[in-house]
Protein backbone atom coordinates (compact mmCIF):
# COMPACT_ATOMS: atom_id res chain seq x y z
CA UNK A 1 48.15 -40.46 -27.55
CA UNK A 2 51.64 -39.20 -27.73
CA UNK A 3 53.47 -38.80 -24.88
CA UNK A 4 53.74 -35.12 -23.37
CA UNK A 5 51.31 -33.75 -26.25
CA UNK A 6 50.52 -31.06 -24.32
CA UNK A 7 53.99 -29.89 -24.19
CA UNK A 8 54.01 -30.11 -27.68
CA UNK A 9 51.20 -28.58 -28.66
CA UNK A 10 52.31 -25.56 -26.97
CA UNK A 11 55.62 -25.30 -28.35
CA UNK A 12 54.34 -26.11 -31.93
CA UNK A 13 51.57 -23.06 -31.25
CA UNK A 14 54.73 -20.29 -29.93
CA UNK A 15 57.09 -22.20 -32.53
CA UNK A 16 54.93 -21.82 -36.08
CA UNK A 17 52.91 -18.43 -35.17
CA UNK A 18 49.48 -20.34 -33.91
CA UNK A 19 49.34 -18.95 -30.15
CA UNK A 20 51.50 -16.76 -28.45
CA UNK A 21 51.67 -15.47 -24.61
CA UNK A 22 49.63 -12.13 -24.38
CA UNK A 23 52.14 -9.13 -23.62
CA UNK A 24 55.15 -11.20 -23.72
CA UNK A 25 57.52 -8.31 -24.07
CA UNK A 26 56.01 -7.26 -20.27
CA UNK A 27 56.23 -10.36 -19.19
CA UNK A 28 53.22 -12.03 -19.98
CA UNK A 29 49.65 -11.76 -18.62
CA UNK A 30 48.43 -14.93 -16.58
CA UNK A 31 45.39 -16.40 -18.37
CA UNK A 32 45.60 -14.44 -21.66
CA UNK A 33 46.39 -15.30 -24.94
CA UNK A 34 47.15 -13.99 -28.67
CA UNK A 35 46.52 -15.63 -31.79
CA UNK A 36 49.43 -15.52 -34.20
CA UNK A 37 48.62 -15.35 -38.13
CA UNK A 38 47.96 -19.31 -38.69
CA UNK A 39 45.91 -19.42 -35.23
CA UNK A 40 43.73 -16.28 -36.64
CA UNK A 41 43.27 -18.30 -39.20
CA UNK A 42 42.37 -21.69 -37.94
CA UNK A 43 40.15 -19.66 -34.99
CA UNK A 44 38.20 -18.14 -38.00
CA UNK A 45 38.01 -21.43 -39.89
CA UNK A 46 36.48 -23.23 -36.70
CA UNK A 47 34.04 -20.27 -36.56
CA UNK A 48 33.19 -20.47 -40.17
CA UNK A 49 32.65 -23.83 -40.15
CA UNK A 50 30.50 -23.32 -36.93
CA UNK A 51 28.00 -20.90 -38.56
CA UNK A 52 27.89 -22.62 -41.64
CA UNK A 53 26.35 -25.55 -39.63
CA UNK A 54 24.24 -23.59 -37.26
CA UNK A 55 23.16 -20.47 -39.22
CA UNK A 56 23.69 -21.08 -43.09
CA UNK A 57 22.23 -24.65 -43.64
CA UNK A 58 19.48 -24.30 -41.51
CA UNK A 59 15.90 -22.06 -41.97
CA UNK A 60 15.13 -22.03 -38.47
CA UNK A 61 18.25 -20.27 -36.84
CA UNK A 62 19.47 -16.57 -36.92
CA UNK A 63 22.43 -15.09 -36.35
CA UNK A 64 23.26 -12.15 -33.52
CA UNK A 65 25.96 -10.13 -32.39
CA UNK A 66 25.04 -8.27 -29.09
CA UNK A 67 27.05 -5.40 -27.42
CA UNK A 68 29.62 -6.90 -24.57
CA UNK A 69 28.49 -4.12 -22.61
CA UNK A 70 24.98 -4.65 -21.23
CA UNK A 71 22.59 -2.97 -18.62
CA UNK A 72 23.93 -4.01 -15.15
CA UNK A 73 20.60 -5.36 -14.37
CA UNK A 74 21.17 -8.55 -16.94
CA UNK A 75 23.22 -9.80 -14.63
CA UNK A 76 20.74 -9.18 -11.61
CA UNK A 77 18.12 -11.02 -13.70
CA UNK A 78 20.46 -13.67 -14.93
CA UNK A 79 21.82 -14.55 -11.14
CA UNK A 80 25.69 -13.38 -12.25
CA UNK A 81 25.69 -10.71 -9.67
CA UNK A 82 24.34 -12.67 -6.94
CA UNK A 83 25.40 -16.17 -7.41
CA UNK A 84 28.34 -16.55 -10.27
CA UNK A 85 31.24 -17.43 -8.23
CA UNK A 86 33.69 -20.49 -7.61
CA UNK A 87 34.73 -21.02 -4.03
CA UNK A 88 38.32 -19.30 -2.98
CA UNK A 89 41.24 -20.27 -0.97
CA UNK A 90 44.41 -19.13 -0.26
CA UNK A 91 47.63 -20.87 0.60
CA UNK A 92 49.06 -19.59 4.38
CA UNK A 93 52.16 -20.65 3.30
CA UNK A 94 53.14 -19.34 -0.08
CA UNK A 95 49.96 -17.00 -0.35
CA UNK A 96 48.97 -18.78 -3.70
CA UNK A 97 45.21 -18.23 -4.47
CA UNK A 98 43.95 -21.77 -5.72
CA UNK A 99 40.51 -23.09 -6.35
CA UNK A 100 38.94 -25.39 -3.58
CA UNK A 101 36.70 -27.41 -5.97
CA UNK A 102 40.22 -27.73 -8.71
CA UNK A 103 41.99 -28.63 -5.29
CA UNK A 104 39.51 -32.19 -4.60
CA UNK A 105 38.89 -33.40 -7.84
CA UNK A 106 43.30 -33.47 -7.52
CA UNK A 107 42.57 -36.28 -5.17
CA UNK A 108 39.40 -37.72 -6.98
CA UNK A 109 36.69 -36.45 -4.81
CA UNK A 110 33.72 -34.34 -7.01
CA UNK A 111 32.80 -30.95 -5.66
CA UNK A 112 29.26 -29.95 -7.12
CA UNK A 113 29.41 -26.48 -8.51
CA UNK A 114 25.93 -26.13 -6.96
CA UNK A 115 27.53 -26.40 -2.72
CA UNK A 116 26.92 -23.72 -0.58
CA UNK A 117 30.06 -21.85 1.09
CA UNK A 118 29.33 -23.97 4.07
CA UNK A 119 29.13 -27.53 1.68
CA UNK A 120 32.27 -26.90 0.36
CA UNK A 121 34.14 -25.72 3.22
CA UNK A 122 32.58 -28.83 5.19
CA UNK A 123 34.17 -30.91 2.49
CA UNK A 124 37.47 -29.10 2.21
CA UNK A 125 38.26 -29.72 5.91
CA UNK A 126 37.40 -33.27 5.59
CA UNK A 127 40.06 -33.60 3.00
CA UNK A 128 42.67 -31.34 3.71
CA UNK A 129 45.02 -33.88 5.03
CA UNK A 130 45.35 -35.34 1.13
CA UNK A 131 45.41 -31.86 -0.46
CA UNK A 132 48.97 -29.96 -1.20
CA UNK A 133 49.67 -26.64 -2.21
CA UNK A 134 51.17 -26.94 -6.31
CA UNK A 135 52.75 -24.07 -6.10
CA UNK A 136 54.72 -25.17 -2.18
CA UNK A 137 53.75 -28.34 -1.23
CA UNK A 138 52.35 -26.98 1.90
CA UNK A 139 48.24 -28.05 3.24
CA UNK A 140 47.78 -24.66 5.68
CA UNK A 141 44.71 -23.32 3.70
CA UNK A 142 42.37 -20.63 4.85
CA UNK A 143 38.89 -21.18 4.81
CA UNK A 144 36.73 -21.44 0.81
CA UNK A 145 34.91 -17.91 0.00
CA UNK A 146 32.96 -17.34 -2.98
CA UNK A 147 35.04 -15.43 -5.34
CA UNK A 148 32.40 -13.61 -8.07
CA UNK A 149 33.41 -14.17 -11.86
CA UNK A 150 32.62 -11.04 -13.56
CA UNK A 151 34.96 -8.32 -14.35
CA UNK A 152 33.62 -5.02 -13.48
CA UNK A 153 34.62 -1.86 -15.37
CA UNK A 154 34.17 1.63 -15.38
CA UNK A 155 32.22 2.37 -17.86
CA UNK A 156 30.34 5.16 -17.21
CA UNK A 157 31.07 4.75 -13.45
CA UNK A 158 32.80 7.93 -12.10
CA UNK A 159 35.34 8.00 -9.13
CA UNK A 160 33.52 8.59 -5.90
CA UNK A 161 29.93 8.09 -7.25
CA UNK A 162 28.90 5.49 -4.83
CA UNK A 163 25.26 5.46 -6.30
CA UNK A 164 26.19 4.60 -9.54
CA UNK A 165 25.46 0.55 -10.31
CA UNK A 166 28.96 -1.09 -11.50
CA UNK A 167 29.33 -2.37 -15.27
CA UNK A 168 30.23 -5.44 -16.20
CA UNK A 169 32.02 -6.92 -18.95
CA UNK A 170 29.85 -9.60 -19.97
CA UNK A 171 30.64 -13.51 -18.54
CA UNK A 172 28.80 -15.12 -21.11
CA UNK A 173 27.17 -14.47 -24.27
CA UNK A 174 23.80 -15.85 -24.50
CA UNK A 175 22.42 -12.80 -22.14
CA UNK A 176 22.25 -11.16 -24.84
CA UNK A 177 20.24 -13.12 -27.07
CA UNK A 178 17.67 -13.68 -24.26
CA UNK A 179 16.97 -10.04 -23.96
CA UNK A 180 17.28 -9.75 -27.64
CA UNK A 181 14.60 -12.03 -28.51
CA UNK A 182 11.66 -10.32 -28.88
CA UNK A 183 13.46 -7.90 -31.47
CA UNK A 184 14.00 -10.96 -33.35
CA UNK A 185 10.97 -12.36 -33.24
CA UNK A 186 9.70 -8.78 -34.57
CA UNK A 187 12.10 -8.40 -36.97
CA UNK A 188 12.36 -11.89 -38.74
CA UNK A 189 9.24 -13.36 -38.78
CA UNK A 190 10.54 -15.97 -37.23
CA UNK A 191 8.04 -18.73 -35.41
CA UNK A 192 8.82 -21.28 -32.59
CA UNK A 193 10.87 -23.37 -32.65
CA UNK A 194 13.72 -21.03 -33.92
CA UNK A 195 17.10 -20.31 -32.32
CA UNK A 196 19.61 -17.78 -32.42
CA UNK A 197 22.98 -18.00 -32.85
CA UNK A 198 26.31 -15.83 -31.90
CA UNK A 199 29.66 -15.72 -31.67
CA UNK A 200 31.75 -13.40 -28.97
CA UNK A 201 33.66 -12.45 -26.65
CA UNK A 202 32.96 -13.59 -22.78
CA UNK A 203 34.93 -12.83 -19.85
CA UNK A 204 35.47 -14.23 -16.11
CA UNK A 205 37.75 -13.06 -13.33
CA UNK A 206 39.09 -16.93 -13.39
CA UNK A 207 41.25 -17.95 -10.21
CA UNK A 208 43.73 -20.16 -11.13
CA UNK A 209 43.46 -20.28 -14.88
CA UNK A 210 45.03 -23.37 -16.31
CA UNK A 211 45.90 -26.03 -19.42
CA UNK A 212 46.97 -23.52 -21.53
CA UNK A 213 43.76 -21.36 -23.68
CA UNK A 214 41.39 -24.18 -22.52
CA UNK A 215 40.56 -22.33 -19.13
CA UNK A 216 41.11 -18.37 -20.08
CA UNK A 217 39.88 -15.23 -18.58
CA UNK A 218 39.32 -13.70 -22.02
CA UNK A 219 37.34 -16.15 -24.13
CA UNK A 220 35.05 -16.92 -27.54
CA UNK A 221 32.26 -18.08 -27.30
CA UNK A 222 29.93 -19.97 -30.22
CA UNK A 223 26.73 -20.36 -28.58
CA UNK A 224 22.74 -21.33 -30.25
CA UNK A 225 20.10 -20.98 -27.57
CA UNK A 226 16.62 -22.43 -29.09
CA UNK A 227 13.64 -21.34 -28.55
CA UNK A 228 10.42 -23.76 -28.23
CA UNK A 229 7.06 -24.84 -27.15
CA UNK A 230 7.44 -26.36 -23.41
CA UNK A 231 5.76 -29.42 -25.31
CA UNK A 232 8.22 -30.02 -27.81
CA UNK A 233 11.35 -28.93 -25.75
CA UNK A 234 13.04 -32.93 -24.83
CA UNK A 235 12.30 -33.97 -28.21
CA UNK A 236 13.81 -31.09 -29.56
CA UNK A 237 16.53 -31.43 -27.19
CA UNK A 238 17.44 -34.61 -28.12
CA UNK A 239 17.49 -33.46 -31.91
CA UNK A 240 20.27 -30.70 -31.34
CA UNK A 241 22.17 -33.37 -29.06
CA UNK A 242 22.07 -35.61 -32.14
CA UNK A 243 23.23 -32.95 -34.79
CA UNK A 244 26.17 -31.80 -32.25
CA UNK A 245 27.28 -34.90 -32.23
CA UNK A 246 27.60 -35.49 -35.49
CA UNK A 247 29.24 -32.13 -36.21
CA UNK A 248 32.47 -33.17 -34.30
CA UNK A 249 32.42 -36.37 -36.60
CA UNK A 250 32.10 -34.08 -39.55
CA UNK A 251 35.16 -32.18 -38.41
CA UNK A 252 37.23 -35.44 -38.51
CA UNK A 253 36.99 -36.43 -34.68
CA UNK A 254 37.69 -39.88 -33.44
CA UNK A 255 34.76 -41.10 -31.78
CA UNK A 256 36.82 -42.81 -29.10
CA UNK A 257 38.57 -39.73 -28.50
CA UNK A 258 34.77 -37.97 -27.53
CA UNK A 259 32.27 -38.91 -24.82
CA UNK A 260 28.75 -38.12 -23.24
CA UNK A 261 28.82 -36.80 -19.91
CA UNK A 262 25.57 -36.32 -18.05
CA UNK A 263 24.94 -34.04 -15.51
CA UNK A 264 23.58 -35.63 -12.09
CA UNK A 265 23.06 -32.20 -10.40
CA UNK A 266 21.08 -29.88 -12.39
CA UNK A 267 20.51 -26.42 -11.73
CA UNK A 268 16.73 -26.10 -9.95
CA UNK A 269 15.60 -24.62 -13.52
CA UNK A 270 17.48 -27.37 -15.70
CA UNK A 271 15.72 -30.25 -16.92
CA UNK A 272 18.56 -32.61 -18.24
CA UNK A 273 22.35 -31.40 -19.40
CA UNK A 274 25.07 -33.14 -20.75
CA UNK A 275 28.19 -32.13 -22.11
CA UNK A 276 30.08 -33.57 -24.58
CA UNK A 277 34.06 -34.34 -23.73
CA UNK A 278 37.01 -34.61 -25.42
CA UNK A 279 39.99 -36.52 -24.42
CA UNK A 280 42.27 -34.00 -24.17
CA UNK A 281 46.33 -34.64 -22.95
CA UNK A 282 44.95 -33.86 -19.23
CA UNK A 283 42.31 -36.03 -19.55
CA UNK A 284 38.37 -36.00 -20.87
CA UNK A 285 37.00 -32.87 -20.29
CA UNK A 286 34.06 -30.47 -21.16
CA UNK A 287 34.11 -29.29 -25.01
CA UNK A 288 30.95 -28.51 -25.23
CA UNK A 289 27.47 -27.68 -23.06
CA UNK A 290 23.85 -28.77 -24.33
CA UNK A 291 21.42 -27.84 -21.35
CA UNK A 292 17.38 -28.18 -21.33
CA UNK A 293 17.00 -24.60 -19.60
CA UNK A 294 13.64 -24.17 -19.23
CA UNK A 295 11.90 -20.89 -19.30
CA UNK A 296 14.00 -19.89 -16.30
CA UNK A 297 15.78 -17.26 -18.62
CA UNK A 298 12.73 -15.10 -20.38
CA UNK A 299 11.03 -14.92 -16.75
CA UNK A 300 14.05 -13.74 -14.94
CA UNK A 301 14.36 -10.94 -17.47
CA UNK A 302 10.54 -10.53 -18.17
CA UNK A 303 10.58 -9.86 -14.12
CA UNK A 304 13.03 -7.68 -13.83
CA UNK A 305 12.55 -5.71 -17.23
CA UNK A 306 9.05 -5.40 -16.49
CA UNK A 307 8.20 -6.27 -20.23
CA UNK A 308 5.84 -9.47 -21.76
CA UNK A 309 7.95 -11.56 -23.31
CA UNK A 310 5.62 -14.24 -24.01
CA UNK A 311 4.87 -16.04 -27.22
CA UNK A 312 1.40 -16.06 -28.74
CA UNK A 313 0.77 -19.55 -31.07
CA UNK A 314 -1.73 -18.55 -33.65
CA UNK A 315 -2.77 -22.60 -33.84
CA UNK A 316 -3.85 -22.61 -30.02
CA UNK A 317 -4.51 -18.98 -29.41
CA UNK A 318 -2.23 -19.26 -26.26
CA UNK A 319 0.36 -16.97 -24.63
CA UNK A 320 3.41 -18.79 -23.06
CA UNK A 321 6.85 -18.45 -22.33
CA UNK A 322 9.02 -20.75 -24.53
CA UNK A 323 11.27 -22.89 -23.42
CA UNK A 324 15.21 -22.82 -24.28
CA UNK A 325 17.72 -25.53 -25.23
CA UNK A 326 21.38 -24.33 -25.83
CA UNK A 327 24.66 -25.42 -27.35
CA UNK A 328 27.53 -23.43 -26.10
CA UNK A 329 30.77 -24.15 -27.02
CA UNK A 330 34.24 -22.19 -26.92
CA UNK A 331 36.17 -21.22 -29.84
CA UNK A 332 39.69 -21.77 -27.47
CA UNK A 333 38.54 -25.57 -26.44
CA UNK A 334 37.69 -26.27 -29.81
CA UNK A 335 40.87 -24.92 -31.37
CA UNK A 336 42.86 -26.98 -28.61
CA UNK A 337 41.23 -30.12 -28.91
CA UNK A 338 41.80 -29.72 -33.10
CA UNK A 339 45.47 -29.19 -32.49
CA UNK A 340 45.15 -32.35 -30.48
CA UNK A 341 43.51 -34.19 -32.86
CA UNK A 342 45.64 -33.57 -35.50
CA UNK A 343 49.33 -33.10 -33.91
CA UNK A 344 51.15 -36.09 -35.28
CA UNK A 345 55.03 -37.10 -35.44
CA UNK A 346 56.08 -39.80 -38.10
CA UNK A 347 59.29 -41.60 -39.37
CA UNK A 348 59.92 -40.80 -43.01
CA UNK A 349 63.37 -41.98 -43.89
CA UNK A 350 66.18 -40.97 -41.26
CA UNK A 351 63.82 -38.41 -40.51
CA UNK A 352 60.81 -37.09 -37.77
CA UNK A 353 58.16 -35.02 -39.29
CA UNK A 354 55.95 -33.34 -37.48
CA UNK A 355 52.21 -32.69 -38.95
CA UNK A 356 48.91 -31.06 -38.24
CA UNK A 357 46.57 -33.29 -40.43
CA UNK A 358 43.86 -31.11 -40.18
CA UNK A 359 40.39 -31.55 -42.16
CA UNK A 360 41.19 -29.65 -45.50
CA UNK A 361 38.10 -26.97 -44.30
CA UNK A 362 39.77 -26.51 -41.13
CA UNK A 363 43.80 -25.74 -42.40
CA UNK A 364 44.58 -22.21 -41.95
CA UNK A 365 46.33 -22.60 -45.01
CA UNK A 366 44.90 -24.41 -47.97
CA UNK A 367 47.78 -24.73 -50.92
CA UNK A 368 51.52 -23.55 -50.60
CA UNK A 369 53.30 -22.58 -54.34
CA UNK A 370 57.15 -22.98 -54.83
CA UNK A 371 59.63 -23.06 -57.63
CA UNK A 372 62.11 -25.28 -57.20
CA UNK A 373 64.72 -22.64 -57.54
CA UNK A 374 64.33 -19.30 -56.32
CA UNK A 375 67.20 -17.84 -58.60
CA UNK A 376 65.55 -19.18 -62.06
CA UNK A 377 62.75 -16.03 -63.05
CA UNK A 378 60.82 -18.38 -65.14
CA UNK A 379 60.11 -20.70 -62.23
CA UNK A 380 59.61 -17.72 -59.87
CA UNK A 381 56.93 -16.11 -62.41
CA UNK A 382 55.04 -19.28 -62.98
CA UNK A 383 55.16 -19.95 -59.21
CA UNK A 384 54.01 -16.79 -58.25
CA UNK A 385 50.98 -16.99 -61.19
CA UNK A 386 49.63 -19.75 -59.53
CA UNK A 387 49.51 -18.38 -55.77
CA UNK A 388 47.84 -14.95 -57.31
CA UNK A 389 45.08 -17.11 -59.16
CA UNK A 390 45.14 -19.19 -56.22
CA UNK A 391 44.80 -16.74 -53.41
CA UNK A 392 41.21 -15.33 -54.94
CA UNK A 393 39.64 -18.75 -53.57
CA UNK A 394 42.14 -20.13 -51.25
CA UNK A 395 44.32 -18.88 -47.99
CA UNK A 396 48.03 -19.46 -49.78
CA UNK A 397 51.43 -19.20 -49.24
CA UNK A 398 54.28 -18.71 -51.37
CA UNK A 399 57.71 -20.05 -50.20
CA UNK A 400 61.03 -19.69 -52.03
CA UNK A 401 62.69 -20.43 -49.29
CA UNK A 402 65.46 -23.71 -48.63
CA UNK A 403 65.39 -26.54 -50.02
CA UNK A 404 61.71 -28.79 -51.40
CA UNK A 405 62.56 -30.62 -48.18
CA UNK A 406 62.74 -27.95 -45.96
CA UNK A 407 59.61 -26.12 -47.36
CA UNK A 408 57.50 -29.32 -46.92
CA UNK A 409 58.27 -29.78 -43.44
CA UNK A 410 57.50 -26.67 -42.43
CA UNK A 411 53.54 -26.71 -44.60
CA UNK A 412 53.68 -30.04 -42.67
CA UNK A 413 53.52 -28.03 -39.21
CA UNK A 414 51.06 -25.56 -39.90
CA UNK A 415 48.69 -28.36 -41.70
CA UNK A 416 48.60 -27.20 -45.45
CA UNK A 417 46.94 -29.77 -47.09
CA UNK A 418 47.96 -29.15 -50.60
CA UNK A 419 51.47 -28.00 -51.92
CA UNK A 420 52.36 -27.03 -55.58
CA UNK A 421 55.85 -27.02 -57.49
CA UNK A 422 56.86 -25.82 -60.26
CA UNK A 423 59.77 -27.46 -61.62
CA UNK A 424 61.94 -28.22 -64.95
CA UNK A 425 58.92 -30.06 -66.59
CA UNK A 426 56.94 -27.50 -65.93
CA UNK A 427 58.35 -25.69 -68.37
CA UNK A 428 58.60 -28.84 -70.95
CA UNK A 429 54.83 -30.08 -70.93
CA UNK A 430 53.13 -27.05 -68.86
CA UNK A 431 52.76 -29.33 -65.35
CA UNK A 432 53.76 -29.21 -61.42
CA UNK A 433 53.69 -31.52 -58.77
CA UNK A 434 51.06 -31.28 -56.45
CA UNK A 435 52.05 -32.83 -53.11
CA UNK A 436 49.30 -34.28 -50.65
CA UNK A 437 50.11 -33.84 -46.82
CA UNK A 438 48.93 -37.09 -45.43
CA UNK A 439 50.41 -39.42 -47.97
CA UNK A 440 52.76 -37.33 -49.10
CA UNK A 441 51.82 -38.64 -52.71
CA UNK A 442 52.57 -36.44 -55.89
CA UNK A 443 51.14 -36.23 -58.93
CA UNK A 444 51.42 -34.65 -61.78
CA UNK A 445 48.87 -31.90 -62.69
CA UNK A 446 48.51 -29.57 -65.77
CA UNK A 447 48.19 -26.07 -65.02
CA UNK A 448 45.22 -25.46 -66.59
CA UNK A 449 43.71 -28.16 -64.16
CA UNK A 450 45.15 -27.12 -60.94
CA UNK A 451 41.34 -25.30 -60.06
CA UNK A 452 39.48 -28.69 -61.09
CA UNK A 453 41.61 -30.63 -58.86
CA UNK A 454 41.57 -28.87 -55.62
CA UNK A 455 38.37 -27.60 -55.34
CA UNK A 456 36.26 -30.81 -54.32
CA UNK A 457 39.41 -31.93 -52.15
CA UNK A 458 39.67 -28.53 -50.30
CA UNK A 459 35.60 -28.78 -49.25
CA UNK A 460 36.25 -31.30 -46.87
């Protein structure tokens, strides 16, 4: 791994129009982030390429968009209101508000997200020799409190009406495809097992967001929650942990750079979870969640909805509650650790080039067009044919801009795999030079077989 990737990544993202701070004109907005026009694009790529592999190539998923805003009482049923909260401590010093259970794993002690107040505290005070303030260096703390994650609004919540039950903006998507599931099951003739799959916005009151968009208080999420017979639901498990896996080596991952991590404390409702890691420039960390959930979910919000949400098998004759399995993964994390993955610097001559070699599927954009000289019409026109033709199938750029060198480096950065020049012999014998990223190979292609030659390299 490169040395200070991190640092690069980031300046690459504000640099080529991939990330940018949110409100940077005001000053920023701690923990929020924009996508610039290639990061749209990449973010909507990874998406794409996410629902292709859960939704479109299988029979026994469906896809779902629910509303962000949901009853209040979802999150009484779910346990947000009550119990969705990461412990809270403030600095004496410098008045910094900092994260108790961020604060010990610092100095390498684990601090289960399942201690009470009094656990963590009990642990905190144990420690708090070894632990320093990052923003002052001081170790005056006050005592941990459970800080609650969701953001409340006022929707429909008028000053001074104390009765009124808050909103919420929701903290995590797959609420709503619990309460949503017996509409689907009505609507699609669906049968168990079947899942469900969405992709949307989630938000959490965060404390001390950090590593750039991979902890964020506005965030994506790409979520399948699958629903089965209580029977079937470890073997089934183990089937999705199987296919996830293999979808990060489908995206071009290096398997040493990914890892299993099992949880050791589970939830009381959880029956095994792991997470799968990637080793980001901070370290491994959590990419993505695959829990065993139970039937925890549809009899929290069968209880409090006061509606059957049982399944009836037509084989047995028997009502039951099915049992859920999830994926959940973040659109941010998986757009970081892709940047990661393909953020690379190589000698070429005198030279340092900087490249994203992204999986062809993945670039934000596929096949850049340029005549060699900007100031010769016939290269211009013939240029500029190819990018409209192009642009039907393909994200694509046209650049007339510098010299060949110039415009390479710069497709380099933002990963285009594929870029096309149209030159003196192009007007001679009717071929460019296509130019490959990785290799940085040419060939000569007639124009008439530009489409043959890019489509099976651009599907992978």
């Amino acid at each position: 791994m490169l040395k200070n990737l991190m640092s690069l990544v980031v300046n690459l993202c504000k640099r080529r129009g991939f990330v940018f701070p949110s409100s940077e004109i005001y000053g920023g907005f701690a923990a929020v982030y924009d996508y610039g026009p290639y990061g749209v694009q990449l973010a909507n790529n990874i998406k794409s390429e996410w629902w292709k592999t859960m939704v479109q190539l299988r029979d026994d998923i469906v896809g779902l968009d629910s509303a962000i805003f949901m009853n209040p009482r979802i999150w009484e049923a779910s346990g947000h209101v009550s119990g969705f909260s990461d412990p809270l401590s403030e600095c004496k010093e410098c008045h910094s508000r900092l994260r108790v259970d961020h604060l010990l794993t610092n100095i390498g002690i684990s601090a289960d997200e399942k201690m009470s107040e009094a656990e963590i505290n009990s642990l905190f005070r144990k420690n708090i020799h070894l632990i320093k303030c990052p923003s002052c260096g001081k170790s005056d703390f006050s005592e941990a409190k459970n800080f609650n994650l969701l953001v409340k609004s006022n929707l429909g919540n008028f000053t001074g009406d104390a009765n009124k039950e808050p909103a919420y903006l929701r903290g995590e998507t797959c609420q709503g495809i619990y309460v949503n599931y017996r509409n689907v099951m009505a609507s699609n003739r669906v049968k168990l097992p079947f899942g469900i799959a969405q992709i949307g916005k989630a938000f959490r009151n965060e404390i001390t967001a950090r590593q750039f968009i991979f902890r964020t208080r506005e965030f994506e999420q790409m979520e399948m929650q699958y629903f089965t017979n209580p029977e079937k639901e470890m073997e089934e498990y183990e089937k999705l942990r199987q296919a996830r896996w293999q979808y990060y080596q489908d995206l071009g991952f290096k398997e040493t750079n990914l890892r299993w991590h099992k949880h050791e404390k589970l939830v009381f409702y959880a029956k095994e979870a792991y997470d799968i890691e990637y080793n980001f420039p901070f370290g491994f960390d959590e990419l993505e969640g695959i829990h065993a959930r139970g039937d925890y979910d549809l009899t929290q919000h069968s209880k409090f909805s006061e509606t059957d949400l049982t399944y009836f098998d037509q084989q047995t004759s028997k009502h039951f509650l099915p049992h859920i399995i999830e994926s959940s993964v973040g659109v941010g994390r998986t757009f970081l650790a892709m940047l990661c993955e393909a953020y690379c610097e190589e000698k070429v001559g005198e030279e340092n080039r900087i490249v994203l070699k992204f999986p062809a599927k993945i670039a934000p954009i596929k096949v850049a067009t340029f005549p060699l000289l900007k100031n010769r019409p016939e290269f211009v026109e013939i240029s500029k044919k190819i990018h409209n033709d192009l642009r039907t199938e393909y994200m694509c750029e046209f650049d007339d801009s510098g010299n060949i060198g110039k415009r390479y480096r710069r497709q380099d950065e933002i990963g285009t795999p594929y870029c096309i020049t149209v030159d003196y012999a192009t007007l001679e014998d009717g071929t460019v030079t296509i130019r490959e990223r990785n290799t940085m190979r040419q060939e000569r292609i007639n124009l008439d077989q530009i489409d043959i030659y890019l489509a099976d390299r651009l599907s992978k």
